[in-house]
C-alpha atoms as a PDB file:
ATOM      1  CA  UNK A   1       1.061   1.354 -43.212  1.00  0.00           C
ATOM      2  CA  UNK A   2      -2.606  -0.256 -43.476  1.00  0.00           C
ATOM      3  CA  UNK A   3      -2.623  -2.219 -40.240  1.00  0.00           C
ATOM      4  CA  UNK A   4      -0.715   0.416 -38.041  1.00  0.00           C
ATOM      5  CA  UNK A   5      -3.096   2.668 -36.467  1.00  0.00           C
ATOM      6  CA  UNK A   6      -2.416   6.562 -36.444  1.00  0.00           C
ATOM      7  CA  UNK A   7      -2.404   8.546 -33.124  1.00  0.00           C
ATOM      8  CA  UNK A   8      -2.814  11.509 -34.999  1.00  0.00           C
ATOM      9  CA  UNK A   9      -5.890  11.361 -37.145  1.00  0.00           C
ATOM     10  CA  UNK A  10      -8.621  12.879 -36.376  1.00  0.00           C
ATOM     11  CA  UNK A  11     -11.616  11.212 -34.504  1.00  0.00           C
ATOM     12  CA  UNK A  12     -13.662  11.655 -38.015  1.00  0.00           C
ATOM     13  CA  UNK A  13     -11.441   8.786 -39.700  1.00  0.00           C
ATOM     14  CA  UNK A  14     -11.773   6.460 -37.470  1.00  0.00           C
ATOM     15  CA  UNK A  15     -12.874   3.027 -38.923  1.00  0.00           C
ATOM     16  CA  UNK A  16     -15.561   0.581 -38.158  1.00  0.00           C
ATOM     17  CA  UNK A  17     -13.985  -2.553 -36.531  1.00  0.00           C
ATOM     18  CA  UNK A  18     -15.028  -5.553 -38.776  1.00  0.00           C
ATOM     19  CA  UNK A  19     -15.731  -7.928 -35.692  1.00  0.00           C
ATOM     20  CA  UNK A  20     -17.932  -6.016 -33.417  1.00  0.00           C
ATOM     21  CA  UNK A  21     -19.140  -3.351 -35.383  1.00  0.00           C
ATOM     22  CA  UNK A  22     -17.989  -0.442 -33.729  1.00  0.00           C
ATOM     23  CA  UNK A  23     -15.743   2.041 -33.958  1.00  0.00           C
ATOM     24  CA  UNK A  24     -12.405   1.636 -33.301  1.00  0.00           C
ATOM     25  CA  UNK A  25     -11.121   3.214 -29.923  1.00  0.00           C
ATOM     26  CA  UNK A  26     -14.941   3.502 -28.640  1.00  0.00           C
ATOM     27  CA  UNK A  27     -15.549   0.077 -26.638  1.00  0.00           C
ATOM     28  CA  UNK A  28     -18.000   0.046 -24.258  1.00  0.00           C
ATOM     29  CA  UNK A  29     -16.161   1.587 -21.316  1.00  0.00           C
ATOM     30  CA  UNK A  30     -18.896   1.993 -18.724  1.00  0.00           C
ATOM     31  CA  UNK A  31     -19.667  -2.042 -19.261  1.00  0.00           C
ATOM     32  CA  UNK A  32     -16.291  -2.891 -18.483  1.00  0.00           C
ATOM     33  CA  UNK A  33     -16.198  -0.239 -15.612  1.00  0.00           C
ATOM     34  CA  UNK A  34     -19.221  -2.733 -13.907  1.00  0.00           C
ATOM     35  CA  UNK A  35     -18.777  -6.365 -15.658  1.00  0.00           C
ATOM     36  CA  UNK A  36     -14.715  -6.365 -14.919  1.00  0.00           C
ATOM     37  CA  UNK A  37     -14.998  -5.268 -10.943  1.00  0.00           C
ATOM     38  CA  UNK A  38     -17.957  -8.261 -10.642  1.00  0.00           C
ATOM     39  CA  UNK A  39     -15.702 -10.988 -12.532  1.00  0.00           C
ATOM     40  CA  UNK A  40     -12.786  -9.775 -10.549  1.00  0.00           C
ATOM     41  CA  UNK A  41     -14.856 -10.243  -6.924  1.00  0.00           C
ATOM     42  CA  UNK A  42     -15.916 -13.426  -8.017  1.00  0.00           C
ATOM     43  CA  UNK A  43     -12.968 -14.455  -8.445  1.00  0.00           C
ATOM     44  CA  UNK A  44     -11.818 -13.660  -5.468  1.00  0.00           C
ATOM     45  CA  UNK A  45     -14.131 -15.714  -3.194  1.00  0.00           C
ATOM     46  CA  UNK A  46     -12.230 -18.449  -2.481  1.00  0.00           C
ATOM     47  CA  UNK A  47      -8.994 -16.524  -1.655  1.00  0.00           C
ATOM     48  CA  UNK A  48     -11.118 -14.090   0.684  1.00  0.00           C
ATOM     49  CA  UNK A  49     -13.040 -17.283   2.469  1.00  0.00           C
ATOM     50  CA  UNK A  50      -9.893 -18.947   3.286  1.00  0.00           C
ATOM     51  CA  UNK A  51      -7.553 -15.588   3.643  1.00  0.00           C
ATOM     52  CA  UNK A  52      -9.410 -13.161   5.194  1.00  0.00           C
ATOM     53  CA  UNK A  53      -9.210 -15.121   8.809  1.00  0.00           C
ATOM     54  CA  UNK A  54      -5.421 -14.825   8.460  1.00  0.00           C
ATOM     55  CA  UNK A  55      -5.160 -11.431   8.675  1.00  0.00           C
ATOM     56  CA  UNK A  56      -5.235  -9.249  11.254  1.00  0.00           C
ATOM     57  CA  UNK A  57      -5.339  -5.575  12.289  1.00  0.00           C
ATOM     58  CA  UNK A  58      -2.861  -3.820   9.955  1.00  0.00           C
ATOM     59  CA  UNK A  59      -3.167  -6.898   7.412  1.00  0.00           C
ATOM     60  CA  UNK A  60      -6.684  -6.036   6.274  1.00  0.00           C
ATOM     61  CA  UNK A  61      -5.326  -2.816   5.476  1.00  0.00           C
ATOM     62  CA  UNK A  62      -2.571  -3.807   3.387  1.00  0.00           C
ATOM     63  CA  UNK A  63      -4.738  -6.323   1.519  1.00  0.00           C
ATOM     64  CA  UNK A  64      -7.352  -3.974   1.084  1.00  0.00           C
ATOM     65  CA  UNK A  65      -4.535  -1.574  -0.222  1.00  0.00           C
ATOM     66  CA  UNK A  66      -3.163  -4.861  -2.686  1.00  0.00           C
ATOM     67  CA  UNK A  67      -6.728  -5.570  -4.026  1.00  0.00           C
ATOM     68  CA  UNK A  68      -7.227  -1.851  -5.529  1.00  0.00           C
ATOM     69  CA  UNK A  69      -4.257  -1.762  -6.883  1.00  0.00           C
ATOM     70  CA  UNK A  70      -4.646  -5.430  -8.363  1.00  0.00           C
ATOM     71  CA  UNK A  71      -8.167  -4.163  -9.621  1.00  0.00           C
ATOM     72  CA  UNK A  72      -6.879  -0.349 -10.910  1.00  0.00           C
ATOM     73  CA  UNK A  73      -4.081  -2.390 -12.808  1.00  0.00           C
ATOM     74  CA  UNK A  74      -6.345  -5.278 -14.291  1.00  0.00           C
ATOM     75  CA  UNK A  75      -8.677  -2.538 -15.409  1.00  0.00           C
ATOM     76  CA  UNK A  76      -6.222  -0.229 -16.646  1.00  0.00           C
ATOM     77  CA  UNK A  77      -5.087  -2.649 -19.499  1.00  0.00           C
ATOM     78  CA  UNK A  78      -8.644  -4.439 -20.274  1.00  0.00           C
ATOM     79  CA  UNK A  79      -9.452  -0.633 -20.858  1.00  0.00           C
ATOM     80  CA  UNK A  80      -6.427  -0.018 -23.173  1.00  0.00           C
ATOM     81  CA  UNK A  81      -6.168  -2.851 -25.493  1.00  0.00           C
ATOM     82  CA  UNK A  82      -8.978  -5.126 -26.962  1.00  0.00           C
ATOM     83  CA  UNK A  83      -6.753  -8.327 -27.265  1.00  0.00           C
ATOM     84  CA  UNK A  84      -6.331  -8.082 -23.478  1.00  0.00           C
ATOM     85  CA  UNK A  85      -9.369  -7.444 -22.757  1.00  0.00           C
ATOM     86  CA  UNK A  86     -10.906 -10.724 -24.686  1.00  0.00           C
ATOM     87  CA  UNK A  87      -8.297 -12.489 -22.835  1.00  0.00           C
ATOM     88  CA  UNK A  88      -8.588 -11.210 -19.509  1.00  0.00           C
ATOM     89  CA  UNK A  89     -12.483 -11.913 -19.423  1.00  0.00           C
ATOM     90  CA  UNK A  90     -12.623 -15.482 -21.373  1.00  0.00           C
ATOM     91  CA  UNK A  91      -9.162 -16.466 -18.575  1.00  0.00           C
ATOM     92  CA  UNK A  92     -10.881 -14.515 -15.382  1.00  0.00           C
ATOM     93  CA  UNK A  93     -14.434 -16.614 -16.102  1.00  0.00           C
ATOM     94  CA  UNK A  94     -12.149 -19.788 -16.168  1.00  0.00           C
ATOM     95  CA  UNK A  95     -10.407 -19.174 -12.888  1.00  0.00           C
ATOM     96  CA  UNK A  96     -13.632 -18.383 -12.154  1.00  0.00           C
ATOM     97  CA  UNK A  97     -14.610 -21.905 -12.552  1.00  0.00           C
ATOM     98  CA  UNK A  98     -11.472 -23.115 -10.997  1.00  0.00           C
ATOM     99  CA  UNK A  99     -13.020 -22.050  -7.472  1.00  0.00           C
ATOM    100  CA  UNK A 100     -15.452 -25.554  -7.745  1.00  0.00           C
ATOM    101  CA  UNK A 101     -12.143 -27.368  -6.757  1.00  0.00           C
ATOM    102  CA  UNK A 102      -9.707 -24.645  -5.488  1.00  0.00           C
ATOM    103  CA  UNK A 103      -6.222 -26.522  -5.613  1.00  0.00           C
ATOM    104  CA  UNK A 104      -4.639 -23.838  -7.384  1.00  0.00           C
ATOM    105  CA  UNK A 105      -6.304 -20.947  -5.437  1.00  0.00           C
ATOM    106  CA  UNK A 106      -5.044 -22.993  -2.185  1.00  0.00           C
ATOM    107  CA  UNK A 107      -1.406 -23.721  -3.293  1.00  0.00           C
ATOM    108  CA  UNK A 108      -0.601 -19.815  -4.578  1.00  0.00           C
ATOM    109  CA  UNK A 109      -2.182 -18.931  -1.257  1.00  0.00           C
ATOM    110  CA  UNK A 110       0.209 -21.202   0.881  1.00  0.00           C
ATOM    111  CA  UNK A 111       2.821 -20.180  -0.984  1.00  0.00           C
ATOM    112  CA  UNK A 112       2.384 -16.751  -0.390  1.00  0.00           C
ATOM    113  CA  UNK A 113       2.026 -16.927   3.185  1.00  0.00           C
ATOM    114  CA  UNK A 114       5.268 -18.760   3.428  1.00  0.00           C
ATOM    115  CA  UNK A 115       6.664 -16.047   1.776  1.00  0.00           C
ATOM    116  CA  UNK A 116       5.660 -13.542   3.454  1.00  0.00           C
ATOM    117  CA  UNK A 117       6.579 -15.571   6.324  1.00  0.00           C
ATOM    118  CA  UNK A 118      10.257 -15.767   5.362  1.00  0.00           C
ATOM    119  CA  UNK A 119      10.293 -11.874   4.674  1.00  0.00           C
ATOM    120  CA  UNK A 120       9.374 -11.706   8.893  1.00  0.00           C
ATOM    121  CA  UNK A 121       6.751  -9.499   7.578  1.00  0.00           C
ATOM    122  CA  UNK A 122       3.937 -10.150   9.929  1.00  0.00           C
ATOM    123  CA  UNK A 123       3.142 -13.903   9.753  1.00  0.00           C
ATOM    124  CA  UNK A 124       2.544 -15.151  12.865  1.00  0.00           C
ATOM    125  CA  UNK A 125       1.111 -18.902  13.916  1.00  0.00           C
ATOM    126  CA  UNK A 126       2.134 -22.000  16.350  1.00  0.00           C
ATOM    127  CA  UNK A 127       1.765 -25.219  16.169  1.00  0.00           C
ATOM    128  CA  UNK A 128      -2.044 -25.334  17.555  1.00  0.00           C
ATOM    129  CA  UNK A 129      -3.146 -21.966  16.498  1.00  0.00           C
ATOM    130  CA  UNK A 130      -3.261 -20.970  12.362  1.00  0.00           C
ATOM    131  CA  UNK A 131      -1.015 -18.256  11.135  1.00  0.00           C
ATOM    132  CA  UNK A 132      -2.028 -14.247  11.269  1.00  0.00           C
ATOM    133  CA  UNK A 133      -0.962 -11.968   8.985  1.00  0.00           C
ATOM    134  CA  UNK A 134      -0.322  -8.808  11.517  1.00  0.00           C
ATOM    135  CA  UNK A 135       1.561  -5.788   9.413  1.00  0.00           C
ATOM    136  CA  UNK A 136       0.255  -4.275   6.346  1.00  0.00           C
ATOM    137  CA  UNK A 137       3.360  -5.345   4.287  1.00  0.00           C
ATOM    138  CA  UNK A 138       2.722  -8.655   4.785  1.00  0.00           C
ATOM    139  CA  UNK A 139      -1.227  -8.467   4.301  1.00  0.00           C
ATOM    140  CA  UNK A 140       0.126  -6.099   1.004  1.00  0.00           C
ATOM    141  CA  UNK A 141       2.335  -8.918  -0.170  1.00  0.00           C
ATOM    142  CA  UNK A 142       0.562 -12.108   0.156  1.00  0.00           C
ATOM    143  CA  UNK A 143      -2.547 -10.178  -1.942  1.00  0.00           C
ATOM    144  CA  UNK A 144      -0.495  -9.328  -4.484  1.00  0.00           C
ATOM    145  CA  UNK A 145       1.574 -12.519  -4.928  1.00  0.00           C
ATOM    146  CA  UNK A 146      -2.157 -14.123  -4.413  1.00  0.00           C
ATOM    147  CA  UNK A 147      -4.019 -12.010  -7.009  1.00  0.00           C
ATOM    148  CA  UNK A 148      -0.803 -11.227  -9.014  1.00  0.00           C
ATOM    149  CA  UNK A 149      -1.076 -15.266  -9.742  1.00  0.00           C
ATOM    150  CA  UNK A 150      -4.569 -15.351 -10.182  1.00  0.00           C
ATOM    151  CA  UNK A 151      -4.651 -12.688 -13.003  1.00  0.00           C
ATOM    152  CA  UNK A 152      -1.713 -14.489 -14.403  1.00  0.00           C
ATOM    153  CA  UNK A 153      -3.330 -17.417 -14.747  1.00  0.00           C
ATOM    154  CA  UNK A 154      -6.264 -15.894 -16.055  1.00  0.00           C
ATOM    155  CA  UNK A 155      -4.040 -14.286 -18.630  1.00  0.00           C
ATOM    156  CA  UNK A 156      -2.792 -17.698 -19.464  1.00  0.00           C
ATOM    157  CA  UNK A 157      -6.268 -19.426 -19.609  1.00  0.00           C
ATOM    158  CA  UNK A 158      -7.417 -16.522 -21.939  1.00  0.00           C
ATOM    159  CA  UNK A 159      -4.392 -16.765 -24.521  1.00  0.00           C
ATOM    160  CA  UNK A 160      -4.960 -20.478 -24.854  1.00  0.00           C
ATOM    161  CA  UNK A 161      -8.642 -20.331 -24.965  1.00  0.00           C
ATOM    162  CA  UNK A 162      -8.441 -17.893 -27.777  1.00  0.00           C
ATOM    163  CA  UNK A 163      -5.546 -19.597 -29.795  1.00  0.00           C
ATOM    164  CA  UNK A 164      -8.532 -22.761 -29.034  1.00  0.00           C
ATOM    165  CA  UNK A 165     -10.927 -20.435 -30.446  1.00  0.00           C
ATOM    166  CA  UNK A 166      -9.316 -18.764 -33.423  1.00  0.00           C
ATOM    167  CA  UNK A 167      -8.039 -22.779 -34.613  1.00  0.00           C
ATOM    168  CA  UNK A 168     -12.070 -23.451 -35.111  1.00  0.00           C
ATOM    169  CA  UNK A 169     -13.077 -20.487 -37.094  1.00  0.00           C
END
């Protein structure tokens, strides 16, 4: 039973964590609670300059709704397990970086609206005028399939970048 970790010892057998030097189930819990809500806006500048006209009365509402609990989630497992958290911060700096040329960002976005659109849950557009997200379902929904793919991808980005990263040690 060496590598399986005990939920019933007590706090004074804890043991130092090889890598980082602390101990184990102490991380740094206020950085995260600053650094993770930053990365997270970033990354959500491109989807906000391009979304946020969309939406409309209730729609900012449901979005606004969608992006805490997108945020509460995210932060919920960086805070529980290390592994994630490594991941989620090397994959959420790379989307990050994505933004310079925001194909991806634009495709889940379109995507999403045409879902949502589909559903009949708000989405709302002619020919000559754009599309306007109306009802907070809708404004709900296309944040969440928007920012549901985003953190997937930056859960993807992170898993490869550290199986890139544990090959060259």
């Amino acid at each position: 039973m060496s590598g399986v970790s005990n939920p019933y010892r007590s706090p004074d057998s804890l043991q130092k964590d090889e890598v980082n030097g602390t101990v184990e189930g102490s991380g740094n819990v206020l950085r995260d609670l600053i650094c993770w809500p930053i990365l997270f806006g970033i990354n959500m500048i491109i989807p906000l300059l391009f979304g946020w006209s969309t939406l409309r009365d209730h729609g900012k509402a449901g979005a606004a709704a969608a992006t805490v609990l997108l945020l509460s989630i995210s932060l919920a497992v960086l805070l529980s397990d290390r592994v994630w958290k490594r991941r989620l911060y090397l994959g959420g700096f790379l989307v990050s970086l994505a933004q310079l040329f925001p194909v991806m960002h634009l495709i889940v976005g379109m995507i999403s609206i045409e879902i949502v659109r589909n559903l009949r849950l708000g989405v709302f557009g002619t020919e000559t005028e754009p599309d306007h997200v109306t009802s907070e379902a809708g404004g709900f929904l296309i944040v969440l399939l928007v920012g549901g793919s985003l953190l997937l991808a930056a859960s993807l980005c992170g898993w490869f970048g550290s199986l890139i990263f544990r090959a060259k040690k």
